[in-house]
C-alpha atoms as a PDB file:
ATOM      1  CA  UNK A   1      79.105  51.562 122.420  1.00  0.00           C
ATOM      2  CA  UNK A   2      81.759  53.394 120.367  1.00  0.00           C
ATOM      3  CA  UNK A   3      85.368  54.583 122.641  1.00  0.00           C
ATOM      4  CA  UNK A   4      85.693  58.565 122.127  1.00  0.00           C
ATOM      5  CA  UNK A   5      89.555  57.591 121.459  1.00  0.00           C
ATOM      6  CA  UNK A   6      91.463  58.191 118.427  1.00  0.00           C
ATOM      7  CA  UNK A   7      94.676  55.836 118.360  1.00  0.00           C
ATOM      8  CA  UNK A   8      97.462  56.463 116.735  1.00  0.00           C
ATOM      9  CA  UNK A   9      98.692  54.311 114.124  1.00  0.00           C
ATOM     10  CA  UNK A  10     101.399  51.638 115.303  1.00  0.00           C
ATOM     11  CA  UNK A  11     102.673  51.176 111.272  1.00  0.00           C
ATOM     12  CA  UNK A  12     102.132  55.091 109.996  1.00  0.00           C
ATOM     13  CA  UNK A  13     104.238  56.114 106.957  1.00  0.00           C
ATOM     14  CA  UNK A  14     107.534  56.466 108.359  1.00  0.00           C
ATOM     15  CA  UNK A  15     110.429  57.956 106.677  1.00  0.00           C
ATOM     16  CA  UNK A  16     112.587  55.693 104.666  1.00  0.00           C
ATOM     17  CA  UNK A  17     115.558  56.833 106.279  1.00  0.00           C
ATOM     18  CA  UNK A  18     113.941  56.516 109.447  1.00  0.00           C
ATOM     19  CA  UNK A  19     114.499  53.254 112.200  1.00  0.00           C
ATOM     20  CA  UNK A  20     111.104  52.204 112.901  1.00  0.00           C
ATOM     21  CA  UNK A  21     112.634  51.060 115.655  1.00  0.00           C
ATOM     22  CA  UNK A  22     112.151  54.128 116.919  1.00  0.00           C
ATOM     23  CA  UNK A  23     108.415  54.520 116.351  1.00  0.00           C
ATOM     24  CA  UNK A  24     106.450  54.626 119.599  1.00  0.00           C
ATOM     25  CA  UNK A  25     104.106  52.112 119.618  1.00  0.00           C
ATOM     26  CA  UNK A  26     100.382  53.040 119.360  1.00  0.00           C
ATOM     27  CA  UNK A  27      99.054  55.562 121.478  1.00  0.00           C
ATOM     28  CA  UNK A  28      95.464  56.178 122.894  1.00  0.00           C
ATOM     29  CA  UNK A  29      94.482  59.923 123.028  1.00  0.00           C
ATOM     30  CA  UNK A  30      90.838  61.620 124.141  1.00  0.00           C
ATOM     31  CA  UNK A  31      89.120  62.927 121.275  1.00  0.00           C
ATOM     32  CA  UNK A  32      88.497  65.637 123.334  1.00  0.00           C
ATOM     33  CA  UNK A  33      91.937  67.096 122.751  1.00  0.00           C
ATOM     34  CA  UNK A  34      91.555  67.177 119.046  1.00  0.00           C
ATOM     35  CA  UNK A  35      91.064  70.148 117.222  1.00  0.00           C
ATOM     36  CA  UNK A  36      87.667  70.801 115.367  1.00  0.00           C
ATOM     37  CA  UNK A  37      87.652  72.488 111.867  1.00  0.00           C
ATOM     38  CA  UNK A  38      84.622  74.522 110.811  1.00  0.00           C
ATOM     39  CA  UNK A  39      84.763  71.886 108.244  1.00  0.00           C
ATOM     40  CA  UNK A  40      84.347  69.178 110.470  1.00  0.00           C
ATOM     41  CA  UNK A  41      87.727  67.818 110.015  1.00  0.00           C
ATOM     42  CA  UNK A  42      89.762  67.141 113.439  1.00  0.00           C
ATOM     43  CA  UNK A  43      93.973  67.269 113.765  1.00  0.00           C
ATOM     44  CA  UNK A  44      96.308  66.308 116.502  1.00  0.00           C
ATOM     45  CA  UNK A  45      96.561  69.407 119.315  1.00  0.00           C
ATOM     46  CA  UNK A  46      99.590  71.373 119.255  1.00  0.00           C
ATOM     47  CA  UNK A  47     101.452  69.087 121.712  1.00  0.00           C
ATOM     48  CA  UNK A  48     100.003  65.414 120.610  1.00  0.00           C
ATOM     49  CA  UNK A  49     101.552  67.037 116.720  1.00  0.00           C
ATOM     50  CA  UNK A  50     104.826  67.355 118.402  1.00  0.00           C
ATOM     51  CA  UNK A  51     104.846  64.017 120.324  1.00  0.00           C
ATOM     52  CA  UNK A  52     103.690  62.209 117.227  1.00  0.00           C
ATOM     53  CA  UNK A  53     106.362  63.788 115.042  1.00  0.00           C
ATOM     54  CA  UNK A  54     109.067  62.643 117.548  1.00  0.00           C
ATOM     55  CA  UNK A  55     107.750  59.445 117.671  1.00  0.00           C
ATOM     56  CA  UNK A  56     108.498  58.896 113.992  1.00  0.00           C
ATOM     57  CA  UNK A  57     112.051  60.817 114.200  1.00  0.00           C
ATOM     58  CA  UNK A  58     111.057  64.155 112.384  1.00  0.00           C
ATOM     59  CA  UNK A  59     113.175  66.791 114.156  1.00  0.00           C
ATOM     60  CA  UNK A  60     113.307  69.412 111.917  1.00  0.00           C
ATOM     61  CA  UNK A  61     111.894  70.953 108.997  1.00  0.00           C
ATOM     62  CA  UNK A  62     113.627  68.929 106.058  1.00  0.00           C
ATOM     63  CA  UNK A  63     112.575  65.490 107.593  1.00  0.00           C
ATOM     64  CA  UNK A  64     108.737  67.115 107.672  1.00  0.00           C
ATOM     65  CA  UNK A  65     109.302  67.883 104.006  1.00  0.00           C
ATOM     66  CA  UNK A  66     110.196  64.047 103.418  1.00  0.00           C
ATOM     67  CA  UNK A  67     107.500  62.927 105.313  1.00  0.00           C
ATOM     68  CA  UNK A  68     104.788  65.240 103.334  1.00  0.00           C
ATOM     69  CA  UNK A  69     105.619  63.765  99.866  1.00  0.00           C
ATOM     70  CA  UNK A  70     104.250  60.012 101.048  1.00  0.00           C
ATOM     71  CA  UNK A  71     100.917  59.274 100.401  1.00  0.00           C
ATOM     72  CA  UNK A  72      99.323  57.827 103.172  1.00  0.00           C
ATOM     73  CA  UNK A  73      99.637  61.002 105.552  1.00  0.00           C
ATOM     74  CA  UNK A  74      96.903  60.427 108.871  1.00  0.00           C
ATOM     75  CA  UNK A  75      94.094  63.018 108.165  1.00  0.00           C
ATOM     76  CA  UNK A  76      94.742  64.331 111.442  1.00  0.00           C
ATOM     77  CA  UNK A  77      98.255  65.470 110.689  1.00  0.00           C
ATOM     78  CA  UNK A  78      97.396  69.157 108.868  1.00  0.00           C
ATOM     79  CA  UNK A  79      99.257  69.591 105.765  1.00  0.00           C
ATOM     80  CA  UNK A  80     100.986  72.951 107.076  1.00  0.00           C
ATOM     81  CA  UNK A  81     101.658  72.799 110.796  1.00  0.00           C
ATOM     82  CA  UNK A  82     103.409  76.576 110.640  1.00  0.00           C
ATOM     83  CA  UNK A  83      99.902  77.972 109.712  1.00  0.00           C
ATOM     84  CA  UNK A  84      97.231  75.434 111.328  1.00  0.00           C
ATOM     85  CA  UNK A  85      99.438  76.160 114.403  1.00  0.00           C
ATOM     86  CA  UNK A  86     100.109  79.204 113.824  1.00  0.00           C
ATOM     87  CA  UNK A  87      96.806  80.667 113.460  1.00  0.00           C
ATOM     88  CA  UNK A  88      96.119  79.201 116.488  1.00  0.00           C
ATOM     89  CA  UNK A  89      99.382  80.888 118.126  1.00  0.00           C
ATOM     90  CA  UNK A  90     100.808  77.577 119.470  1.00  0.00           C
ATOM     91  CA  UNK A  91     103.354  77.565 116.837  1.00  0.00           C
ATOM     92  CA  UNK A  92     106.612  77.237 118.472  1.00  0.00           C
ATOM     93  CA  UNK A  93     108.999  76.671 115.377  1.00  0.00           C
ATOM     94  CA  UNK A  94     110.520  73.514 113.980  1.00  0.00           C
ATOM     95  CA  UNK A  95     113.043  73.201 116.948  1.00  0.00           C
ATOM     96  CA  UNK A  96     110.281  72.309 119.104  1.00  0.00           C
ATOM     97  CA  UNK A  97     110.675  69.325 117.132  1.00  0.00           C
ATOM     98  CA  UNK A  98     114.228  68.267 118.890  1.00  0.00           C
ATOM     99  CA  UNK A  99     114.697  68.877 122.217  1.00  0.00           C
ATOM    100  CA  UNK A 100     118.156  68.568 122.216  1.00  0.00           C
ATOM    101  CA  UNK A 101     118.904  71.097 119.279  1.00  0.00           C
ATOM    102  CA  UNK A 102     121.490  73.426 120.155  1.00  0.00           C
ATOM    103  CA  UNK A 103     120.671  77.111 120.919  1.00  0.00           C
ATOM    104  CA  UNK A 104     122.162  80.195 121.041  1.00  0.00           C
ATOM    105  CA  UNK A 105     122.357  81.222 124.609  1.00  0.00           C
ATOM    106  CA  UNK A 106     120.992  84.760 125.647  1.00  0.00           C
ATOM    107  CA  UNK A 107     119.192  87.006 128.320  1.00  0.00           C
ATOM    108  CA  UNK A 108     115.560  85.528 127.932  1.00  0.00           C
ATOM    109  CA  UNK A 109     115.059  89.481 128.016  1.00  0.00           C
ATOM    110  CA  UNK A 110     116.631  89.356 124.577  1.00  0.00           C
ATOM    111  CA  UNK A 111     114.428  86.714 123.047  1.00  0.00           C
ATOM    112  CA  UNK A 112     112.308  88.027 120.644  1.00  0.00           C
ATOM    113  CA  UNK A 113     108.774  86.185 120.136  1.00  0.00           C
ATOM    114  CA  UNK A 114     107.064  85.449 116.442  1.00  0.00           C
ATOM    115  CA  UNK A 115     104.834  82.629 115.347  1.00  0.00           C
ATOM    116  CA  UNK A 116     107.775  80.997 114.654  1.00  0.00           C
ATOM    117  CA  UNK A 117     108.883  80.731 117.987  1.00  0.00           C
ATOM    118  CA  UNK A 118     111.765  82.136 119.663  1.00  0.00           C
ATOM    119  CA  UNK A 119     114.678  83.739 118.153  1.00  0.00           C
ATOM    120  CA  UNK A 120     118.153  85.304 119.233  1.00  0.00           C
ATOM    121  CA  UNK A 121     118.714  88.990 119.332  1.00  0.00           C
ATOM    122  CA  UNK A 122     119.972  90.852 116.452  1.00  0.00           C
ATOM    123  CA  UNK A 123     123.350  91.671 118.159  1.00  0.00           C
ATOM    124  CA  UNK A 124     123.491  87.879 119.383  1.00  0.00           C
ATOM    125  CA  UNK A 125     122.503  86.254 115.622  1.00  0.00           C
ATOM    126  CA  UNK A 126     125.477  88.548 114.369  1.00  0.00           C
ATOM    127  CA  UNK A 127     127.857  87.056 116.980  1.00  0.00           C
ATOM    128  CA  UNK A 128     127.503  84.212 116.166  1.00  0.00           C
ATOM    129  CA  UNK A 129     128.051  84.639 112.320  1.00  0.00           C
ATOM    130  CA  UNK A 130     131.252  86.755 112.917  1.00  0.00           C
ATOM    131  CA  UNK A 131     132.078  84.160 115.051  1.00  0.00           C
ATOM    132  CA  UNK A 132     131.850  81.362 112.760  1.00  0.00           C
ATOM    133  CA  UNK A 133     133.912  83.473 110.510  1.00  0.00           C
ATOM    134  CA  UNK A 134     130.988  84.161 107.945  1.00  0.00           C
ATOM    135  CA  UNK A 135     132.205  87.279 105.985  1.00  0.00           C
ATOM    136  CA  UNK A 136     129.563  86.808 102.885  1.00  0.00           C
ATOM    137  CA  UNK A 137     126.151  86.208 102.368  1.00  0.00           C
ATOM    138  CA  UNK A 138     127.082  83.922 100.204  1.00  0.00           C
ATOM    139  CA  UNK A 139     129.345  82.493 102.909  1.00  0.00           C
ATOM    140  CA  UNK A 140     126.121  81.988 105.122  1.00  0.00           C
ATOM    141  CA  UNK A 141     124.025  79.801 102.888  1.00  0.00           C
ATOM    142  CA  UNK A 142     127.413  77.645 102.250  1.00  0.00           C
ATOM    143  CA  UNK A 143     127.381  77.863 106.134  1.00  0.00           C
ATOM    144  CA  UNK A 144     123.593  76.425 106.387  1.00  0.00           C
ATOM    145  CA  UNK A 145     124.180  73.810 104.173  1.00  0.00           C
ATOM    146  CA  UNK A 146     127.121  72.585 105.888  1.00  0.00           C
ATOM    147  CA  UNK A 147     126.707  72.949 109.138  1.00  0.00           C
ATOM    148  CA  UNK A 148     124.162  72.301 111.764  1.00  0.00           C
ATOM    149  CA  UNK A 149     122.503  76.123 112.738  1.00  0.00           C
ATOM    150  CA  UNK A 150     121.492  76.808 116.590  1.00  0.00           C
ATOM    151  CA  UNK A 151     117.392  76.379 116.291  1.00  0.00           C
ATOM    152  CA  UNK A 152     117.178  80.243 117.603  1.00  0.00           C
ATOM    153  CA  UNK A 153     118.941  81.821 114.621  1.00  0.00           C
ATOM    154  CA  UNK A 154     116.970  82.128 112.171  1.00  0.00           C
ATOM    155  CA  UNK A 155     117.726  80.767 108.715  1.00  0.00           C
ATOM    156  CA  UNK A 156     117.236  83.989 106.171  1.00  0.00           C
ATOM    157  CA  UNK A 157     118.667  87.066 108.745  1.00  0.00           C
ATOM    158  CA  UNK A 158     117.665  89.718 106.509  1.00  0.00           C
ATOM    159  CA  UNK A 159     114.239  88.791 106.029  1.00  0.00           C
ATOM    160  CA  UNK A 160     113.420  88.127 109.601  1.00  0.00           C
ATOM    161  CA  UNK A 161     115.294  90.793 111.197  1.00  0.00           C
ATOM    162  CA  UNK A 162     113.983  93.386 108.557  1.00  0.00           C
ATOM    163  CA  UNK A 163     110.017  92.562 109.568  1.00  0.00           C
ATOM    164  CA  UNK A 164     111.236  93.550 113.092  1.00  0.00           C
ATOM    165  CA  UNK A 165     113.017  96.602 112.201  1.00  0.00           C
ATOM    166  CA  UNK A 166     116.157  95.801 112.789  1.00  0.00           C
ATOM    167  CA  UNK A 167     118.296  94.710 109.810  1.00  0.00           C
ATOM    168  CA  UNK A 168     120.750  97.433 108.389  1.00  0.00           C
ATOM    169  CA  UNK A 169     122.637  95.031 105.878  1.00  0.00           C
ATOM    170  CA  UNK A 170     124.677  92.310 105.257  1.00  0.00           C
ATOM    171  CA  UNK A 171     128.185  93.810 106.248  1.00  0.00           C
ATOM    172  CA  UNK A 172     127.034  95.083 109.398  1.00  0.00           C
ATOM    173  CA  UNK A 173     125.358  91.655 110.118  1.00  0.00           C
ATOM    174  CA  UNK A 174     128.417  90.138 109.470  1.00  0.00           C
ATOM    175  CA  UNK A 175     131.091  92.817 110.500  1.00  0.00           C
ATOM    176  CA  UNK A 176     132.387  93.670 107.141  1.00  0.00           C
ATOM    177  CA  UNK A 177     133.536  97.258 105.867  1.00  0.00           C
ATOM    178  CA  UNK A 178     130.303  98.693 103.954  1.00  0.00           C
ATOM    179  CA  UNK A 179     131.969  99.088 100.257  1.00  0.00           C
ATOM    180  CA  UNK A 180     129.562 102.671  99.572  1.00  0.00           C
ATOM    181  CA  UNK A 181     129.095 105.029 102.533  1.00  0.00           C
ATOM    182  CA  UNK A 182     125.948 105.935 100.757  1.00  0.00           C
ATOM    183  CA  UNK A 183     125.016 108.556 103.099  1.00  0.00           C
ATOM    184  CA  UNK A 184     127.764 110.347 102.270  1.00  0.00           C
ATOM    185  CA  UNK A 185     128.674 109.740  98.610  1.00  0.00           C
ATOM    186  CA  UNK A 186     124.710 110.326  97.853  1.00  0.00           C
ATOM    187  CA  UNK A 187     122.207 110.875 100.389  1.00  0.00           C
ATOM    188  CA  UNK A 188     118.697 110.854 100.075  1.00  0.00           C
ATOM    189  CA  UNK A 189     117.585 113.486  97.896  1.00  0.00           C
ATOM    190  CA  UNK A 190     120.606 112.608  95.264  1.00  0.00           C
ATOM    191  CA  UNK A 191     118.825 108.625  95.223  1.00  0.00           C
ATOM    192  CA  UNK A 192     115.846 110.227  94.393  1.00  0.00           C
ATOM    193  CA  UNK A 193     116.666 112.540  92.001  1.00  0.00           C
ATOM    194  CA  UNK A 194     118.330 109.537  90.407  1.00  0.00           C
ATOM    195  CA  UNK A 195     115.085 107.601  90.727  1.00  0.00           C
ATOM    196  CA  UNK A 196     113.582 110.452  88.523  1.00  0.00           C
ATOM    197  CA  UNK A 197     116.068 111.679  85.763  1.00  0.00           C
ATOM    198  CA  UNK A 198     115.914 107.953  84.732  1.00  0.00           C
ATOM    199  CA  UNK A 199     111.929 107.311  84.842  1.00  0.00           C
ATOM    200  CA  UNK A 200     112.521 104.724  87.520  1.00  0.00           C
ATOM    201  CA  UNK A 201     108.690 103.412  88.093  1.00  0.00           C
ATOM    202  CA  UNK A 202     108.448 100.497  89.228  1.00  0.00           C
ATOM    203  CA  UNK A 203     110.429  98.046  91.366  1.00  0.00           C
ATOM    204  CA  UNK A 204     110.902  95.406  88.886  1.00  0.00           C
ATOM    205  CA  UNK A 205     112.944  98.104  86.750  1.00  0.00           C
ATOM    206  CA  UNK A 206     115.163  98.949  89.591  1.00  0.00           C
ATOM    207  CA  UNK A 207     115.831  95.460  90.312  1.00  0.00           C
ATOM    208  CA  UNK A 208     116.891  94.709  86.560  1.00  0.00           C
ATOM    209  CA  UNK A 209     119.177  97.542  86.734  1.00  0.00           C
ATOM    210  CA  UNK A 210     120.792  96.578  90.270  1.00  0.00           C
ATOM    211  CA  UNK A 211     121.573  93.158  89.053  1.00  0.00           C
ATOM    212  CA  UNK A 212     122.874  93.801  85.930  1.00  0.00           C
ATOM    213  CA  UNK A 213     125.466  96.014  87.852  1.00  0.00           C
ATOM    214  CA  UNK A 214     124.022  99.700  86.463  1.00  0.00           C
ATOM    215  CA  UNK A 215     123.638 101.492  89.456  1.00  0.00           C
ATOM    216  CA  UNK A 216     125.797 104.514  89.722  1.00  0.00           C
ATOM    217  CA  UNK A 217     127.907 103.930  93.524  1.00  0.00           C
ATOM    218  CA  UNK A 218     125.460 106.188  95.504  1.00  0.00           C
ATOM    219  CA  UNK A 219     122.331 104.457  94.885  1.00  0.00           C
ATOM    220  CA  UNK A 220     122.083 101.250  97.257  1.00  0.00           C
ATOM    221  CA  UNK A 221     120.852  97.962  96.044  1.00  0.00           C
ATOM    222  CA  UNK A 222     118.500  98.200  98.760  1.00  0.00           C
ATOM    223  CA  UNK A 223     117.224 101.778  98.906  1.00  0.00           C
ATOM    224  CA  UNK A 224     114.430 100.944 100.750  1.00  0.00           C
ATOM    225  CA  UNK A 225     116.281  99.334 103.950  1.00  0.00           C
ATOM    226  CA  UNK A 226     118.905 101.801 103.971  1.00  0.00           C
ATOM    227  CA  UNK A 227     116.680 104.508 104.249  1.00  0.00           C
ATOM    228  CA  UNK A 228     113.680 102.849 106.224  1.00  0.00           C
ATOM    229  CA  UNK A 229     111.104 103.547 103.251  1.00  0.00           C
ATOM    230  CA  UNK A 230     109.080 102.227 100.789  1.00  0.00           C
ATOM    231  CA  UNK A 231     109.646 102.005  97.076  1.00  0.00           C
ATOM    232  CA  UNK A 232     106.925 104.062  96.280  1.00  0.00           C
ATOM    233  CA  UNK A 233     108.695 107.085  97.789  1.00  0.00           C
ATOM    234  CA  UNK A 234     111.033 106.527  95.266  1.00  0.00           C
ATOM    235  CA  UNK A 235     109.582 105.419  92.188  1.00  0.00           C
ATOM    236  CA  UNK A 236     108.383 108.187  89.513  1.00  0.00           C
ATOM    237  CA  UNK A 237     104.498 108.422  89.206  1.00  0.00           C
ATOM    238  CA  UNK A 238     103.073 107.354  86.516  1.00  0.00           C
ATOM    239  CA  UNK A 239     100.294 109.809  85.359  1.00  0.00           C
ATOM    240  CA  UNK A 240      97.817 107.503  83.337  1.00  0.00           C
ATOM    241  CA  UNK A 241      95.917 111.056  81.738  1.00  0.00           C
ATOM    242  CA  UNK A 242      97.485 113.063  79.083  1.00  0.00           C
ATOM    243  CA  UNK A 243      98.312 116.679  79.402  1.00  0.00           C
ATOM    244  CA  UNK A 244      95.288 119.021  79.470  1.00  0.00           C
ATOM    245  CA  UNK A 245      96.337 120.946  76.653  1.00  0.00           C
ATOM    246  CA  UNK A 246      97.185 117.680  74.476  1.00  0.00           C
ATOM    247  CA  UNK A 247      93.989 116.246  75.762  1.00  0.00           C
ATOM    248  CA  UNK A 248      91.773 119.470  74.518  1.00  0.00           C
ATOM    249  CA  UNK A 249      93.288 119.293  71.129  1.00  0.00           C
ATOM    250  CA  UNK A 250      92.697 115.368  70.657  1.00  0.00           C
ATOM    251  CA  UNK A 251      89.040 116.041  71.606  1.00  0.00           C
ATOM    252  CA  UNK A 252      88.414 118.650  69.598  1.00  0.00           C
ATOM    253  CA  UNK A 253      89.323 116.513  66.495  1.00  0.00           C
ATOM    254  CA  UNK A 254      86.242 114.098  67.633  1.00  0.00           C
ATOM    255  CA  UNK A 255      83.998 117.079  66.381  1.00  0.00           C
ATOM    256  CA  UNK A 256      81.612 116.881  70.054  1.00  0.00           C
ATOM    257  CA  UNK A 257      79.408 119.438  70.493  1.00  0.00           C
ATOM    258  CA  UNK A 258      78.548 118.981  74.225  1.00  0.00           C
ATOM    259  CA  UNK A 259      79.342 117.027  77.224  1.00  0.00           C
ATOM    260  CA  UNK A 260      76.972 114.167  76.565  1.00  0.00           C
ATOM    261  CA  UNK A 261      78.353 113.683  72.926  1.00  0.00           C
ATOM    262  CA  UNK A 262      81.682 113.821  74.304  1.00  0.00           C
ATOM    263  CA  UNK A 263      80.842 111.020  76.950  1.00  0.00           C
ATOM    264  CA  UNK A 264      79.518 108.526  74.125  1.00  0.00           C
ATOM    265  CA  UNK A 265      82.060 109.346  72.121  1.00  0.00           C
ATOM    266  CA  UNK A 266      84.646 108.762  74.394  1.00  0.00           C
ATOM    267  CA  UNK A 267      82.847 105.554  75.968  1.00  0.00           C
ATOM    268  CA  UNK A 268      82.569 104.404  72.320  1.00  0.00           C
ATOM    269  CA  UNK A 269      86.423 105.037  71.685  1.00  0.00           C
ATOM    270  CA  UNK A 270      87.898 103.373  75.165  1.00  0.00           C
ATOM    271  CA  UNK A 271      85.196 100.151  73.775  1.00  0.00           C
ATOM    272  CA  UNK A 272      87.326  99.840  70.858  1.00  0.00           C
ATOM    273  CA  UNK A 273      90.515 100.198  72.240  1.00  0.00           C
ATOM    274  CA  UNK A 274      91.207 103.437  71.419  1.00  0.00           C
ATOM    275  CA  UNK A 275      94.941 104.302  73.110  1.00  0.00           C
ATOM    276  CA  UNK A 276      94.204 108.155  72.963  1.00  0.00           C
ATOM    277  CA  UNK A 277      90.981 108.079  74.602  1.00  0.00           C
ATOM    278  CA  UNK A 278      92.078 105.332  77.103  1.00  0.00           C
ATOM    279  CA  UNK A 279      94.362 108.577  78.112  1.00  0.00           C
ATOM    280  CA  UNK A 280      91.908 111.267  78.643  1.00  0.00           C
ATOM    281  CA  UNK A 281      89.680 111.142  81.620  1.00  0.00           C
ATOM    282  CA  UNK A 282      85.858 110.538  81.542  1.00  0.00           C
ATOM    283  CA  UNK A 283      85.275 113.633  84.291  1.00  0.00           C
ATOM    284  CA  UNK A 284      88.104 115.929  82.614  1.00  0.00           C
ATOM    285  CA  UNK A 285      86.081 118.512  84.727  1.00  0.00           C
ATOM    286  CA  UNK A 286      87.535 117.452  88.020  1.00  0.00           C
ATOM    287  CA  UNK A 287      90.858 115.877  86.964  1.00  0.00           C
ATOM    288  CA  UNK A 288      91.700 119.053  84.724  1.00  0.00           C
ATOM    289  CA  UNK A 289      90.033 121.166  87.557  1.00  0.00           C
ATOM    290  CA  UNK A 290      92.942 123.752  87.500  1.00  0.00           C
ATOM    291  CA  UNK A 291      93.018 124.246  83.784  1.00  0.00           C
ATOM    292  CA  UNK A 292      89.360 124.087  83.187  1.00  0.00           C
ATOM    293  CA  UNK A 293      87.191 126.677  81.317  1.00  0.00           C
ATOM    294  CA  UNK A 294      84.160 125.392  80.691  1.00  0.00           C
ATOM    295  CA  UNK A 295      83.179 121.936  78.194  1.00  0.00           C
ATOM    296  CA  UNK A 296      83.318 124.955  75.412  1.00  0.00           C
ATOM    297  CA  UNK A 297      86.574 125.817  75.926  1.00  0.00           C
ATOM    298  CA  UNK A 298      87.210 122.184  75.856  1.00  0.00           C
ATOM    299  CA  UNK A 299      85.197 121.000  72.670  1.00  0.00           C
ATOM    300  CA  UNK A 300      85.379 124.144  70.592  1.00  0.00           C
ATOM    301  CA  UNK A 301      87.280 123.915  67.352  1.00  0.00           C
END
């Protein structure tokens, strides 16, 4: 009769750099604790994941990324624990990993809770970076890179602290003089007005212009977090449909004499690539709506 066990393997791909001295020797675990795929495939539990990882010395995320890259990976280890976890909401973060990382102490009232895991306040994240005598963001990846970072802080502060609301910008994260008070050299309505004397329409334009140094001093290089809104209440709208009167006068050349003519024709023109016609709307009727007279008006010579 066949065990309902799965064992782990005793010689699983270890890391190079890793003692196998410290690899726990094989382990027997109730299939009953794996997890089931829709697929039929089955992975380690949250907790068996974490116990297995230790057991090969893979604390933190850049170990897991060694680890990935060899070839002989179990099937039940999932190729992206974050979101096989995490759609699962037992993700706890790649601290869980070591127990012994340091941390950030705080209220546990000032933990705040993702599917990462837990993570230090805003005020206590930018503590610690003033603290460590970070004064750049530039500073802070040279920090990272150097230095081991308390599990609880998370690694890109703008990004995570943004999604919760939270982030104002780099100087006040790290307690440096803002060099623009844009509020008052610009405010809102002077951004925008910016946005649209220079036909500002999408964000990949803006972007092009911030980091090649072109903005005047009032418009933030991050308009959107300084201001809490989205770039699309600041880019210039793009209106796909010519002018009625320049769209009347292009039509009239086609020589239609009523609206079905006018629909072939204009089907038959956006076919062939056609740029004007690709400007003028098929229902001119309801997108002219204010201007329109009548297909007569619109046709006539």
């Amino acid at each position: 009769m066949k065990s309902n066990v799965l064992k782990f393997p005793a010689s699983d791909s270890t890391l190079s750099d890793t003692d196998t001295n410290n690899v726990k020797s094989p382990s027997v675990l109730s299939s009953e604790r794996m997890i089931r795929t829709r697929k039929g495939e089955q992975f380690l539990c949250y907790t068996d994941w974490v116990e297995y990882m230790r057991a090969l010395g893979i604390t933190n995320r850049a170990s897991w990324l060694k680890y990935i890259k060899q070839p002989n990976r179990p099937e039940f280890i999932p190729a992206s624990p974050p979101l096989f976890y995490g759609n699962r909401k037992q993700w706890q973060g790649w601290g869980a990993l070591d127990p012994f990382a340091k941390v950030v102490k705080q209220s546990s009232a000032l933990d705040i809770k993702s599917r990462g895991g837990v993570w230090a306040s805003y005020e206590t994240a930018s503590n610690f970076a003033q603290n460590a005598g970070i004064k750049t963001m530039a500073e802070w990846v040279a920090y990272l890179e150097n230095n081991e970072k308390p599990r609880n802080i998370p690694t890109d502060p703008r990004s995570f602290y943004s999604r919760k609301k939270m982030w104002q910008s780099w100087n006040h994260f790290l307690g440096t003089p803002e060099p623009y008070d844009y509020k008052q050299k610009g405010g809102l309505d002077k951004v925008k007005l910016w946005f649209l004397e220079n036909n500002i329409t999408t964000s990949t334009q803006f972007f092009e212009l911030a980091n090649s140094k072109q903005l005047p001093d009032f418009v933030p290089s991050s308009p959107t977090l300084m201001y809490n809104l989205k770039f699309k209440d600041f880019l210039v709208k793009h209106n796909k449909y010519m002018t009625f009167a320049k769209a009347r006068r292009t039509v009239k050349s086609w020589g239609c004499a009523n609206m079905l003519e006018f629909r072939a024709k204009h089907r038959d023109l956006k076919a062939n690539g056609d740029s004007d016609a690709a400007q003028i709307p098929s229902a001119p009727e309801r997108v002219y709506k204010d201007k329109w007279e009548g297909w007569s008006n619109f046709l006539r010579k």
